[in-house]
PDB file of N, CA and C in Angstrom:
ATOM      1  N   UNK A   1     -83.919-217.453  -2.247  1.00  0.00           N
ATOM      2  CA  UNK A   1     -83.088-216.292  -2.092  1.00  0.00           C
ATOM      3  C   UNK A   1     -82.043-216.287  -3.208  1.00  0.00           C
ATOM      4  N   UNK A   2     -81.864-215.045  -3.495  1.00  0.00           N
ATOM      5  CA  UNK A   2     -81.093-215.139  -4.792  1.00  0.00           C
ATOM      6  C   UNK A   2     -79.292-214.946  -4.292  1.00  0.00           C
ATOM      7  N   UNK A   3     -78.543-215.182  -5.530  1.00  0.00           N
ATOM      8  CA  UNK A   3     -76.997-215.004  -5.063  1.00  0.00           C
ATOM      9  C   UNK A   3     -76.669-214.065  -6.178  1.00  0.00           C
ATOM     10  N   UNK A   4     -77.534-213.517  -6.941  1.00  0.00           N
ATOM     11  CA  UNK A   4     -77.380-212.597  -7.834  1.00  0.00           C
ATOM     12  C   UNK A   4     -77.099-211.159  -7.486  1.00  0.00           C
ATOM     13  N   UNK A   5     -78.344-210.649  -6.417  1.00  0.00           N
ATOM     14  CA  UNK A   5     -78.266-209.509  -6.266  1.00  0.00           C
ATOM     15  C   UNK A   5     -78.495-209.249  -4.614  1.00  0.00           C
ATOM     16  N   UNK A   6     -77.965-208.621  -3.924  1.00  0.00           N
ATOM     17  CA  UNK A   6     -77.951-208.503  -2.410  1.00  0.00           C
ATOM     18  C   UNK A   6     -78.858-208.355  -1.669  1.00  0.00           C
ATOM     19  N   UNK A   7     -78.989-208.747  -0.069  1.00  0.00           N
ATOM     20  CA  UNK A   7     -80.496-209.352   0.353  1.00  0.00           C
ATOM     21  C   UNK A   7     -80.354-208.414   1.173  1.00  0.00           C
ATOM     22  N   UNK A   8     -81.808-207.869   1.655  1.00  0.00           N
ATOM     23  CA  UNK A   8     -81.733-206.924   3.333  1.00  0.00           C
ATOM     24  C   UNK A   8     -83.036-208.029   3.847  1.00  0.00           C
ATOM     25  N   UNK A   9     -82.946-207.457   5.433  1.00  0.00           N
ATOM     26  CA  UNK A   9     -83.608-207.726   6.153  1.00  0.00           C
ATOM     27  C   UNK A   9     -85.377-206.843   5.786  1.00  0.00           C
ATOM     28  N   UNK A  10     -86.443-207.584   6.246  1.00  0.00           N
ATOM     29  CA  UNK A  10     -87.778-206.602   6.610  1.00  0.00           C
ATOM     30  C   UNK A  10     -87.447-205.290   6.925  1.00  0.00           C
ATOM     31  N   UNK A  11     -87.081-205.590   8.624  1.00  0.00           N
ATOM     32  CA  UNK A  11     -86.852-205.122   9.316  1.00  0.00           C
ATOM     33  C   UNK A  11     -85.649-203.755   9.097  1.00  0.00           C
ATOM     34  N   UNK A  12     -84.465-204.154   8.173  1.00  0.00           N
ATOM     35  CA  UNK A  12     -83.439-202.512   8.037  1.00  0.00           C
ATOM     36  C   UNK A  12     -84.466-202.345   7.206  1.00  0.00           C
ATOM     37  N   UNK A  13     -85.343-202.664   5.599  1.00  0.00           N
ATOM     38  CA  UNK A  13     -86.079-201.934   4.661  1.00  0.00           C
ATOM     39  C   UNK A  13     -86.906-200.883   5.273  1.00  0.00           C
ATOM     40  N   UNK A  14     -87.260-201.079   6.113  1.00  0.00           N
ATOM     41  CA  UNK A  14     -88.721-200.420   6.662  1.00  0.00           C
ATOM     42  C   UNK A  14     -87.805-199.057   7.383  1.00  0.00           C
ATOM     43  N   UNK A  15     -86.613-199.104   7.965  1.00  0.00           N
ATOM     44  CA  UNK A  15     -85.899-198.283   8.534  1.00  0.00           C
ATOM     45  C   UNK A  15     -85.346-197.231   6.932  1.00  0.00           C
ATOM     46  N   UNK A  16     -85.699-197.721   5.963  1.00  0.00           N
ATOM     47  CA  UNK A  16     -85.413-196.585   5.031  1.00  0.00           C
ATOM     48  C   UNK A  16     -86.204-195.776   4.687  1.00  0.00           C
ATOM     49  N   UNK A  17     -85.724-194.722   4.314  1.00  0.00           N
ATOM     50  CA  UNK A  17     -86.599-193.642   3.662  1.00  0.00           C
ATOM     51  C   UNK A  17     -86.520-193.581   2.202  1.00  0.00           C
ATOM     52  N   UNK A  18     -87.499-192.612   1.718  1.00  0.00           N
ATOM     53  CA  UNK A  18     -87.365-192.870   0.142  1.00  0.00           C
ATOM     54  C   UNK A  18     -86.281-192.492  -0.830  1.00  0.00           C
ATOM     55  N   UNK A  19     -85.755-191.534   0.005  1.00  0.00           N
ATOM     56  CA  UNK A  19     -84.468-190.789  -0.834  1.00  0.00           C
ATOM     57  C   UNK A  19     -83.480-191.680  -0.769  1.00  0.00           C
ATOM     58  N   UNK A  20     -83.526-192.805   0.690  1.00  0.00           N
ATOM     59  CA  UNK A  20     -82.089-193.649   0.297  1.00  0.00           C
ATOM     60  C   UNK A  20     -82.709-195.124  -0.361  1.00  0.00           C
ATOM     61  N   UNK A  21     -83.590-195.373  -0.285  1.00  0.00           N
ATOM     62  CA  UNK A  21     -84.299-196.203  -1.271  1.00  0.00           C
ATOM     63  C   UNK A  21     -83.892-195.639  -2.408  1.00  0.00           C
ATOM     64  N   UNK A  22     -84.616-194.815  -3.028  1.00  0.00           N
ATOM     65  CA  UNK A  22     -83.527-194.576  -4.658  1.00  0.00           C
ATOM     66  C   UNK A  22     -81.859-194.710  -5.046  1.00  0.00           C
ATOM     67  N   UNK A  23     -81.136-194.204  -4.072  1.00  0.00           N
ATOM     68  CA  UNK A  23     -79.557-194.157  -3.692  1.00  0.00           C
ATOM     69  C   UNK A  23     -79.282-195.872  -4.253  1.00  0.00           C
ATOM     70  N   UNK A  24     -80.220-196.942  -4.081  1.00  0.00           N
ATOM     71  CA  UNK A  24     -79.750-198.075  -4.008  1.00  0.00           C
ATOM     72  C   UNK A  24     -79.415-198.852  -5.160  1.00  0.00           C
ATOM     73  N   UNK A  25     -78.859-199.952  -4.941  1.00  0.00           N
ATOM     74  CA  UNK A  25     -79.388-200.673  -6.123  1.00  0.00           C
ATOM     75  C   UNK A  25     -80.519-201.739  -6.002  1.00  0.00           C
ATOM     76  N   UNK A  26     -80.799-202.352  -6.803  1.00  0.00           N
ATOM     77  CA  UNK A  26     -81.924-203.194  -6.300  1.00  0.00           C
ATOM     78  C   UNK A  26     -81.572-204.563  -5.716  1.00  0.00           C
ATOM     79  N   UNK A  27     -82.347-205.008  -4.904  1.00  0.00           N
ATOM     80  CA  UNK A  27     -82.076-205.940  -3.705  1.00  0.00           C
ATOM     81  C   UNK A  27     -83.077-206.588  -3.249  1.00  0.00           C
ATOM     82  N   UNK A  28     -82.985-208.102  -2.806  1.00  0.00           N
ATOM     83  CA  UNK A  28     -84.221-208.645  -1.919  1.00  0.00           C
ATOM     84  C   UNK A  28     -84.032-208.311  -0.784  1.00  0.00           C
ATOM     85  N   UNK A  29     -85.806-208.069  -0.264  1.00  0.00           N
ATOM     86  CA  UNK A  29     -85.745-208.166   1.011  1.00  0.00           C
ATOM     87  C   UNK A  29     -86.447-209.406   1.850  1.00  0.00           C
ATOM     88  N   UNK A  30     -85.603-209.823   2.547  1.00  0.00           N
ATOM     89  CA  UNK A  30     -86.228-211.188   3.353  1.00  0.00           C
ATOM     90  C   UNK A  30     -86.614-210.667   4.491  1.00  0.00           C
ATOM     91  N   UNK A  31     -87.769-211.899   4.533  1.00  0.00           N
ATOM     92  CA  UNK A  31     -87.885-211.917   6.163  1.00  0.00           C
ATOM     93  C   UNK A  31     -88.706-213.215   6.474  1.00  0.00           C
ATOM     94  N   UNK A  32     -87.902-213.583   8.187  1.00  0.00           N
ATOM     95  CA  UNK A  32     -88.021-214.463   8.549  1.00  0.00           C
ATOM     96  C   UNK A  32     -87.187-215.739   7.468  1.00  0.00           C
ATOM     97  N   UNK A  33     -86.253-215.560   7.472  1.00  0.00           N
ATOM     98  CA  UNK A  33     -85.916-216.243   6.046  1.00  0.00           C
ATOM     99  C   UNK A  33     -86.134-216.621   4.482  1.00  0.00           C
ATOM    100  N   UNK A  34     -86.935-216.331   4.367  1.00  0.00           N
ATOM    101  CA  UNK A  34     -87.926-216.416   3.282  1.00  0.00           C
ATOM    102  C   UNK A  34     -87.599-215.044   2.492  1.00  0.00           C
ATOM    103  N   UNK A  35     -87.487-214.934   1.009  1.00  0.00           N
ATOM    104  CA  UNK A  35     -87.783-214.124   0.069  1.00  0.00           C
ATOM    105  C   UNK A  35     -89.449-213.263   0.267  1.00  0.00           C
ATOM    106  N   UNK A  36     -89.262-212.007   0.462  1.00  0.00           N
ATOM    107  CA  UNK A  36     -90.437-211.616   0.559  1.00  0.00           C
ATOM    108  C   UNK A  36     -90.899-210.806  -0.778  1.00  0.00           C
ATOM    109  N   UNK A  37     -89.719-209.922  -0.636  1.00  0.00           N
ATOM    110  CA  UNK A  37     -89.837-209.393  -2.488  1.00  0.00           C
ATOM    111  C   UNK A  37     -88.379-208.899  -2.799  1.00  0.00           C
ATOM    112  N   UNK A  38     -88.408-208.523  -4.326  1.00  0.00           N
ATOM    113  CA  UNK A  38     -87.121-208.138  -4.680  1.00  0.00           C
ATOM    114  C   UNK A  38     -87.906-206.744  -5.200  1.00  0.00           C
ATOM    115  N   UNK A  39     -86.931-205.781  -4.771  1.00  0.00           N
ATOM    116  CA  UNK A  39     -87.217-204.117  -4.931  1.00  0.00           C
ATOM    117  C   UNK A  39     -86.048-203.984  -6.694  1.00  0.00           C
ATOM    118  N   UNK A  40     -86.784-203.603  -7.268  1.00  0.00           N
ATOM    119  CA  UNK A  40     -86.266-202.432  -8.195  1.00  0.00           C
ATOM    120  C   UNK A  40     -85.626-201.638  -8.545  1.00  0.00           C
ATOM    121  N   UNK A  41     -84.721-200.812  -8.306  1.00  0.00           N
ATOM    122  CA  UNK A  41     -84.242-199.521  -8.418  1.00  0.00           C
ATOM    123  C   UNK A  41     -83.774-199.432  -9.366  1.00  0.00           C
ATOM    124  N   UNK A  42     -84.993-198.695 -10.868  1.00  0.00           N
ATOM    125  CA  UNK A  42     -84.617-199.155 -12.239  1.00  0.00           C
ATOM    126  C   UNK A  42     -83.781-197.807 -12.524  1.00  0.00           C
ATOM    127  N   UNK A  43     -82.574-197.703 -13.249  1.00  0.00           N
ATOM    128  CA  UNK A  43     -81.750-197.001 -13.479  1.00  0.00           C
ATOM    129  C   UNK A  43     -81.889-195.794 -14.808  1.00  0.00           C
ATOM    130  N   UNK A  44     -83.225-196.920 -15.728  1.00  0.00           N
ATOM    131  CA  UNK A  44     -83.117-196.293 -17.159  1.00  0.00           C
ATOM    132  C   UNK A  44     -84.375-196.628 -17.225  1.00  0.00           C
ATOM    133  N   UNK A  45     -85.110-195.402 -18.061  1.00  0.00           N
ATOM    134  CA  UNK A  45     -86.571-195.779 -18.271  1.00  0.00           C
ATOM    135  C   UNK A  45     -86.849-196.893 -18.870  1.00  0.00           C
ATOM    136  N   UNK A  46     -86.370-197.514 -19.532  1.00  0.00           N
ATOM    137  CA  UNK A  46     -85.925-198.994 -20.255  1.00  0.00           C
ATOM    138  C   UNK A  46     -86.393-200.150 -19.287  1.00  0.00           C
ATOM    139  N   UNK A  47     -85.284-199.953 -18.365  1.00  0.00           N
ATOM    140  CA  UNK A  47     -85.482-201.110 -17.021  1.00  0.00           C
ATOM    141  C   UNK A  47     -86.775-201.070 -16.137  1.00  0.00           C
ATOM    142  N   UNK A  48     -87.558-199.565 -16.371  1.00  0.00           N
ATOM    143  CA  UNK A  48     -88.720-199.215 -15.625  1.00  0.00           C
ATOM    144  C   UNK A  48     -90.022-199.947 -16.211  1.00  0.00           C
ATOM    145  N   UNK A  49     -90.077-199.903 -17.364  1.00  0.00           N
ATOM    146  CA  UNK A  49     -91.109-199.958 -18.359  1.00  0.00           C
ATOM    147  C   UNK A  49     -91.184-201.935 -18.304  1.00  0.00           C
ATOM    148  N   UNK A  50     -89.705-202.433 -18.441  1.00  0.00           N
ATOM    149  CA  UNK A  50     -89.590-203.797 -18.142  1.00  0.00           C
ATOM    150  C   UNK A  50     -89.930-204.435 -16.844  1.00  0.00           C
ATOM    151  N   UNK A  51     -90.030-203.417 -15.727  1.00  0.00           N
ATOM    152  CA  UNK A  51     -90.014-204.216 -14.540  1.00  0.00           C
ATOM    153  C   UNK A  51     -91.491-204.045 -14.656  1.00  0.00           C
ATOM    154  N   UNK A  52     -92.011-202.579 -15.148  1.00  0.00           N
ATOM    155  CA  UNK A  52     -93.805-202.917 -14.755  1.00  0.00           C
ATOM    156  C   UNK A  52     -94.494-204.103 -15.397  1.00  0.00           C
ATOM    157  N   UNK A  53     -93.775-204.293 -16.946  1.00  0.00           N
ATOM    158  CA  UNK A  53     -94.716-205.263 -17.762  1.00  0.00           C
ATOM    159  C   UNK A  53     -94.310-206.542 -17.182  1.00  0.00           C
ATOM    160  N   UNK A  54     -93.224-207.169 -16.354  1.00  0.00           N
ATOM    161  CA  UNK A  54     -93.448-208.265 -15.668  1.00  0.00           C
ATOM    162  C   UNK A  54     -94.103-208.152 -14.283  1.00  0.00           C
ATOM    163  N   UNK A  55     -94.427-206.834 -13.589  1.00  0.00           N
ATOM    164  CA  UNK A  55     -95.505-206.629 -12.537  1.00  0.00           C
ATOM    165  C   UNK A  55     -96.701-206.952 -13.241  1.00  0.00           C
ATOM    166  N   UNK A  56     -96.728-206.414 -14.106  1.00  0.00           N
ATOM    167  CA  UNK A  56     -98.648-206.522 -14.716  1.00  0.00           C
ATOM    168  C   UNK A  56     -98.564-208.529 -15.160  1.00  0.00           C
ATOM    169  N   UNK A  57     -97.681-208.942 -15.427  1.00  0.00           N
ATOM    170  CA  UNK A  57     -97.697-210.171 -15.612  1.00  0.00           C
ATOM    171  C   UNK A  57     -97.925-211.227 -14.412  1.00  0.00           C
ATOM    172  N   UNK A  58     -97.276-210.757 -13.548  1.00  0.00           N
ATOM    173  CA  UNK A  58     -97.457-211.168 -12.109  1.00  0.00           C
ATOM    174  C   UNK A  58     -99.150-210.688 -11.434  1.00  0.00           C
ATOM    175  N   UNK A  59     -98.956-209.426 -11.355  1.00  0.00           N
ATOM    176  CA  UNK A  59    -100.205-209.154 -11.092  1.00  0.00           C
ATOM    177  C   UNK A  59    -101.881-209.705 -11.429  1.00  0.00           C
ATOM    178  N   UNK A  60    -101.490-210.282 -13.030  1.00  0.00           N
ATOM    179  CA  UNK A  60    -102.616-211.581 -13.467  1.00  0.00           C
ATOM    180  C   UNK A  60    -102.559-212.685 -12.997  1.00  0.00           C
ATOM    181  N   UNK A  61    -101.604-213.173 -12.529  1.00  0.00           N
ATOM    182  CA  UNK A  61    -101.782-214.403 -11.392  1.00  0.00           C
ATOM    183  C   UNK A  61    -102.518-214.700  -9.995  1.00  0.00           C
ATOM    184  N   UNK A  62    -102.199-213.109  -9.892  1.00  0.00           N
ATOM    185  CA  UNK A  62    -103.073-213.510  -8.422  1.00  0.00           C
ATOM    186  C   UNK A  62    -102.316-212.466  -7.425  1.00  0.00           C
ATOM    187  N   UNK A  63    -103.017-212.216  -6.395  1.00  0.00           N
ATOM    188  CA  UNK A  63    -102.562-211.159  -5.075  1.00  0.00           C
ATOM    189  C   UNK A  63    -103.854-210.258  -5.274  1.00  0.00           C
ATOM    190  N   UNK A  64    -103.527-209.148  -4.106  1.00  0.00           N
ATOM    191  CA  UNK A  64    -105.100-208.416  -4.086  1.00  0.00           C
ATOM    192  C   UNK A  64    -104.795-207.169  -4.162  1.00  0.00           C
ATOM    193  N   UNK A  65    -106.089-206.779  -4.567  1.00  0.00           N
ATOM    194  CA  UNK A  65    -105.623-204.970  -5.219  1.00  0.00           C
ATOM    195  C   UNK A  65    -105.065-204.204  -4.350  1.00  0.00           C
ATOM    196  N   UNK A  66    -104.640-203.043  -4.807  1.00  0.00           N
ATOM    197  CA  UNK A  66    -104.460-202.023  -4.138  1.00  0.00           C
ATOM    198  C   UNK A  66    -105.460-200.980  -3.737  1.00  0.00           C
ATOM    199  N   UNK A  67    -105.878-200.535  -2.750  1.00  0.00           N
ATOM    200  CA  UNK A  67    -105.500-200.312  -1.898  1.00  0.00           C
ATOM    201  C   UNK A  67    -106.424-201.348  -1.276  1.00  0.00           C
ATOM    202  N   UNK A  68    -105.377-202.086   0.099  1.00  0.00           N
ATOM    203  CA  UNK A  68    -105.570-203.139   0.374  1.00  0.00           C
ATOM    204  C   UNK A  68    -105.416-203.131   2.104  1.00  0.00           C
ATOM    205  N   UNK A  69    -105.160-201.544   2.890  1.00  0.00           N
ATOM    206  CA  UNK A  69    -105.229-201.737   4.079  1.00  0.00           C
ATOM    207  C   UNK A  69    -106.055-202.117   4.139  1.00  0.00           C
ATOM    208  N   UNK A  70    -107.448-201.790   4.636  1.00  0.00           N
ATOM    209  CA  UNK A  70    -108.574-201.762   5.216  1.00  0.00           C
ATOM    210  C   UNK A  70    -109.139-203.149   5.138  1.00  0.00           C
ATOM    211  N   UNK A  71    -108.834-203.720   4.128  1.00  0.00           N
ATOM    212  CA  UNK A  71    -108.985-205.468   3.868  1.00  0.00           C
ATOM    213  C   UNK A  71    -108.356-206.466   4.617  1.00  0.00           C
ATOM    214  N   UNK A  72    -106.743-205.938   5.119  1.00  0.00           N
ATOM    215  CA  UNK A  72    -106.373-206.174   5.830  1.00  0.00           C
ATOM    216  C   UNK A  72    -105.975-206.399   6.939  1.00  0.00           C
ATOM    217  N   UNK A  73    -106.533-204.970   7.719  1.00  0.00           N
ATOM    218  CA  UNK A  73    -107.355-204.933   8.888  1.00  0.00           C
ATOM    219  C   UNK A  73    -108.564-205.709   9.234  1.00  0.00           C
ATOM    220  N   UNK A  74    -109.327-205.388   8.116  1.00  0.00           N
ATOM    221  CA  UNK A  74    -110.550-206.393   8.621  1.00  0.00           C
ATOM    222  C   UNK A  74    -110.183-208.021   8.830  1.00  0.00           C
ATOM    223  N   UNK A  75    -108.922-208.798   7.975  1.00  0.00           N
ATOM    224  CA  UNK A  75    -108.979-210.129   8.054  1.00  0.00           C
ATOM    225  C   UNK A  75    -108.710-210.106   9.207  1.00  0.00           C
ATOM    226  N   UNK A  76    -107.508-209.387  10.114  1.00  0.00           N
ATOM    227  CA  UNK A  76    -106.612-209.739  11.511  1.00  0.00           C
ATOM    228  C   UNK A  76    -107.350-209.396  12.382  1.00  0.00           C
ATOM    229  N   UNK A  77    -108.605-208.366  12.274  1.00  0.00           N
ATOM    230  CA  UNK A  77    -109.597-208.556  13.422  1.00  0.00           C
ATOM    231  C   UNK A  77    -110.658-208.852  13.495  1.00  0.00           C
ATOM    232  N   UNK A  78    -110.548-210.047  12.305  1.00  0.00           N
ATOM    233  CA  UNK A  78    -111.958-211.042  12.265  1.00  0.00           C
ATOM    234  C   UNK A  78    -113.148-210.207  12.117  1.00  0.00           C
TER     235      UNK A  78
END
């Protein structure tokens, strides 16, 4: 967890909508204690273009595509 930039819960994130999602600044959201992700809210196309090319950097490591309900459904009901 970082001390850089301010943490929310799962649980308030999911209680937002998108218009106050933009309003924000960017922030982790935890849950269950744990770092789950840190959100974005890039200010300048600058900061946008930087956050994707370390997504696409991340994204070569590993995790699973998008769109990824239906994959996910299938693991939790076996």
């Amino acid at each position: 967890m970082s001390e850089i930039i301010p943490e929310m819960s799962f649980t308030e994130f999911k209680k937002l909508k998108a218009g106050e999602l933009k309003e924000l600044q960017s922030f982790e959201v935890i849950s269950d204690g744990e770092h789950l992700m840190t959100v974005i809210i890039p200010q300048t196309g600058y900061i946008q273009d930087s956050v994707q090319n370390l997504a696409q950097l991340s994204n070569s490591v590993g995790g699973k595509d998008i769109p990824i309900e239906k994959e996910i459904m299938e693991e939790r009901n076996g």
